[in-house]
C-alpha atoms as a PDB file:
ATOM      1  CA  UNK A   1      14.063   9.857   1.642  1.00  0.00           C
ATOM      2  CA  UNK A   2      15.446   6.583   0.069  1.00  0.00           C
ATOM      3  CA  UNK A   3      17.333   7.088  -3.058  1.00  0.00           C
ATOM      4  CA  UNK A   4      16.951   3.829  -5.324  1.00  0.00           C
ATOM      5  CA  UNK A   5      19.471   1.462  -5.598  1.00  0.00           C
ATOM      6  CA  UNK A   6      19.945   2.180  -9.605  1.00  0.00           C
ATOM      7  CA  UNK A   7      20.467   5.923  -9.570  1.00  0.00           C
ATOM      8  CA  UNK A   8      23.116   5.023  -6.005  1.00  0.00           C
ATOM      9  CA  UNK A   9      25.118   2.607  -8.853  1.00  0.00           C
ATOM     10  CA  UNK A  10      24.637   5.498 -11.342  1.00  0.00           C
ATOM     11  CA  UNK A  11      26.641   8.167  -9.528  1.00  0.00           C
ATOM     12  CA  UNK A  12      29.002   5.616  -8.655  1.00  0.00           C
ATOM     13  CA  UNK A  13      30.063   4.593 -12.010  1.00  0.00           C
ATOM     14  CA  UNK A  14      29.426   7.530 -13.764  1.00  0.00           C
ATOM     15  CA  UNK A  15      30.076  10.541 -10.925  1.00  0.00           C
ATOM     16  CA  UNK A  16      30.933  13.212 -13.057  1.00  0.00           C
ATOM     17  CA  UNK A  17      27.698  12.296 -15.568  1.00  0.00           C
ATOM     18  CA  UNK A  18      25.360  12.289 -12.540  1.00  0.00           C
ATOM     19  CA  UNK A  19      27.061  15.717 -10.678  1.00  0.00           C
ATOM     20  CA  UNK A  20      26.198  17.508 -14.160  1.00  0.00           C
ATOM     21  CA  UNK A  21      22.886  16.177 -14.083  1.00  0.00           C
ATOM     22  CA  UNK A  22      22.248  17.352 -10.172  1.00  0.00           C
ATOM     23  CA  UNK A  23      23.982  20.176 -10.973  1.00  0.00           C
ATOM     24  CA  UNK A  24      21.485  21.215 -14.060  1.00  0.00           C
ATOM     25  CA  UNK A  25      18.790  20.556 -11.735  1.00  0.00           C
ATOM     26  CA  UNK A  26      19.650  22.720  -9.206  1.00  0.00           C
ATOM     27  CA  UNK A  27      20.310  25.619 -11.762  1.00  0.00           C
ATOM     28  CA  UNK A  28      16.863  24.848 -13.424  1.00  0.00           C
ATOM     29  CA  UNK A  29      15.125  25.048 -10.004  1.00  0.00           C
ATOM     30  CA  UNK A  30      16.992  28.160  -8.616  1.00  0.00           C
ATOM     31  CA  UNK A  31      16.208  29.957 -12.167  1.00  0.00           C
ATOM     32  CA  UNK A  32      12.428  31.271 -11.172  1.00  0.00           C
ATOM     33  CA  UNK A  33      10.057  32.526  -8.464  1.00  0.00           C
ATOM     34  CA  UNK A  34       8.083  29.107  -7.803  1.00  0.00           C
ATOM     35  CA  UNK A  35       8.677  27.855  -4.396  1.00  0.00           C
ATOM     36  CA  UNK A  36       9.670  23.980  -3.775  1.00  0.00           C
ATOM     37  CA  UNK A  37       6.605  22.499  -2.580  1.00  0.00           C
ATOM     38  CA  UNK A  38       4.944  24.068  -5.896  1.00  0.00           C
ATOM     39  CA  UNK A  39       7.889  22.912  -7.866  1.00  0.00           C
ATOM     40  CA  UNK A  40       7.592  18.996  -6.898  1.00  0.00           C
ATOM     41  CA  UNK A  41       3.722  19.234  -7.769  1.00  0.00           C
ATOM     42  CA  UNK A  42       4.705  20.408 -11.325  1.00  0.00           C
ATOM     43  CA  UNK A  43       7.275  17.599 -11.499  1.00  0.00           C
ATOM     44  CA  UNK A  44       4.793  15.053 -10.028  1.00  0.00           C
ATOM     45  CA  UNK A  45       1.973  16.269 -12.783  1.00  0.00           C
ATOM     46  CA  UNK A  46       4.898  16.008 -15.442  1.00  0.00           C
ATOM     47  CA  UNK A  47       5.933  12.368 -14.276  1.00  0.00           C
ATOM     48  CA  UNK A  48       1.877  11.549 -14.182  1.00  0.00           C
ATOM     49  CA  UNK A  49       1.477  12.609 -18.051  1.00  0.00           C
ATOM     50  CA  UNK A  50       4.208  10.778 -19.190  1.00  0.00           C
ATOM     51  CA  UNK A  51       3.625   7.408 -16.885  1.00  0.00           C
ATOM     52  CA  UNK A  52       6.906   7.234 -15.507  1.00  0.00           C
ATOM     53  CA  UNK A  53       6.472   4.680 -12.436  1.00  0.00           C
ATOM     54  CA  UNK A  54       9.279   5.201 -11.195  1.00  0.00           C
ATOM     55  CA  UNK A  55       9.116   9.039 -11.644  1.00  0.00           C
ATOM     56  CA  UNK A  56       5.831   9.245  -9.946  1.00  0.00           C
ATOM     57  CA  UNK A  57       7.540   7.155  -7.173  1.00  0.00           C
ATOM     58  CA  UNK A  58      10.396   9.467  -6.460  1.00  0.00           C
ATOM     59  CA  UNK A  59       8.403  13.373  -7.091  1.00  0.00           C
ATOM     60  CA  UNK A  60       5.370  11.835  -4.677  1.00  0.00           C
ATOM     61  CA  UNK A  61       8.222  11.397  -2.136  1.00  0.00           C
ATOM     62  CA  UNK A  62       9.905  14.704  -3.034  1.00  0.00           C
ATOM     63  CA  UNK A  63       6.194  16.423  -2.974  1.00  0.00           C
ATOM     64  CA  UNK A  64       6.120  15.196   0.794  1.00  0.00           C
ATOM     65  CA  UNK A  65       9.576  16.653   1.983  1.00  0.00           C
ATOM     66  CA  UNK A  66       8.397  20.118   0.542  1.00  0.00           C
ATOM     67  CA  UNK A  67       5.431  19.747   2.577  1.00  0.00           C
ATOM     68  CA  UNK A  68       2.696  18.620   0.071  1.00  0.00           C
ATOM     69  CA  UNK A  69      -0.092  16.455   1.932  1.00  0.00           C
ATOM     70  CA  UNK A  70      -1.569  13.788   0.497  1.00  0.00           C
ATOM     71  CA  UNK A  71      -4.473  15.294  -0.711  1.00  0.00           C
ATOM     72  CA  UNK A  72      -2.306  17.938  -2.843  1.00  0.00           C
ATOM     73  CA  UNK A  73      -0.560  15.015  -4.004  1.00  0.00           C
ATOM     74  CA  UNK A  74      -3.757  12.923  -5.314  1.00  0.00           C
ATOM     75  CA  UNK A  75      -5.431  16.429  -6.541  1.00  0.00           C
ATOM     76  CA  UNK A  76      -2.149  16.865  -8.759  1.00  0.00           C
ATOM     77  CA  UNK A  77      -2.637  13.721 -10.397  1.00  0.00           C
ATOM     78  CA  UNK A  78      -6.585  13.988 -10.754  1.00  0.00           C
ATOM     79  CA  UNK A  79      -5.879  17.145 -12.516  1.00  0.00           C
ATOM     80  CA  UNK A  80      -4.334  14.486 -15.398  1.00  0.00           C
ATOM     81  CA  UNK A  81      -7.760  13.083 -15.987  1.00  0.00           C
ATOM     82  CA  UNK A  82      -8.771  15.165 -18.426  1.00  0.00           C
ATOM     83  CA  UNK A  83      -5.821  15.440 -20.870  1.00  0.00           C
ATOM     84  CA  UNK A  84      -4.101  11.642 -20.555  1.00  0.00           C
ATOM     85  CA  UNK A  85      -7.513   9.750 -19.791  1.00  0.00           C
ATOM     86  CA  UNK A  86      -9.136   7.882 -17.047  1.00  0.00           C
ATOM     87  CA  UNK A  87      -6.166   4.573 -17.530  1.00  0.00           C
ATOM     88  CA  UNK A  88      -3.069   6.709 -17.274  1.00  0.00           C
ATOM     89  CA  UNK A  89      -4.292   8.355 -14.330  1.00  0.00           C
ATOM     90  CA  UNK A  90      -5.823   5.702 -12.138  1.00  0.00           C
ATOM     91  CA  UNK A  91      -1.878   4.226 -12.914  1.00  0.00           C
ATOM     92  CA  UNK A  92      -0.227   7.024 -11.487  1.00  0.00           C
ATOM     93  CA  UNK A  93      -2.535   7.062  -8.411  1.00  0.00           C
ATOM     94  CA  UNK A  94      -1.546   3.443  -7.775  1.00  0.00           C
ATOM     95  CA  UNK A  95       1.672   4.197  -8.254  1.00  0.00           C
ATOM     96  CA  UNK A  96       1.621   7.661  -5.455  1.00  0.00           C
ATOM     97  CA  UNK A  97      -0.607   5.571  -3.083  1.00  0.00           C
ATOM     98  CA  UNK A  98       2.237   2.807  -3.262  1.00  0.00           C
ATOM     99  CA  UNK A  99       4.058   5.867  -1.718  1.00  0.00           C
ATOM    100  CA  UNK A 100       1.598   7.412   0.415  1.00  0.00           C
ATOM    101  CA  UNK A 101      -0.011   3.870   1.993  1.00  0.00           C
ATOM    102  CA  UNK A 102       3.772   2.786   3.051  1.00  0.00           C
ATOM    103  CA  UNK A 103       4.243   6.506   4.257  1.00  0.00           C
ATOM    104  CA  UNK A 104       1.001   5.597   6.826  1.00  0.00           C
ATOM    105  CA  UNK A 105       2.010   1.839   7.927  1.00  0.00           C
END
């Protein structure tokens, strides 16, 4: 999985921000009973509602690595429909295909 190029300069100039960060995120996951591939779905449907691109971009590739297909992926984000509208969603499906068609070539 690619890590982008602004959160690589962000641990490097601010290490000890970013380890607390990775750090809280690891406690946060490791605090309940919900298994990873579940997990990155939730994150992916939390990225969707609040149309973070770049969000979208990094839990659709996180959703794969736990083993989510591409179906589960889409399904998450069609589950937006009703609550952020027809827009938001088609936006976040653009931006997980981006993800998923470059997965495929």
């Amino acid at each position: 999985m690619s890590i982008p190029k602004r959160y690589t300069k962000f641990k490097h100039d601010y290490s000890e921000v970013a380890a607390a960060y990775e750090s809280m995120n690891d406690s946060v996951h490791a605090a309940g009973p919900l298994d990873e591939k579940t997990r990155a779905l939730i994150k992916l449907a939390i990225s969707t509602g609040a149309r973070f691109e770049g969000s979208v971009h990094s839990h659709t590739r996180k959703a794969l690595k736990a083993g989510a297909s591409a179906e589960e992926i889409r399904h998450t984000i069609m589950m937006s429909l009703p609550t952020i509208g027809l827009p938001s969603m088609m936006a976040a499906l653009s931006w997980a295909d981006d993800i998923l068609e470059d997965k495929n070539d």
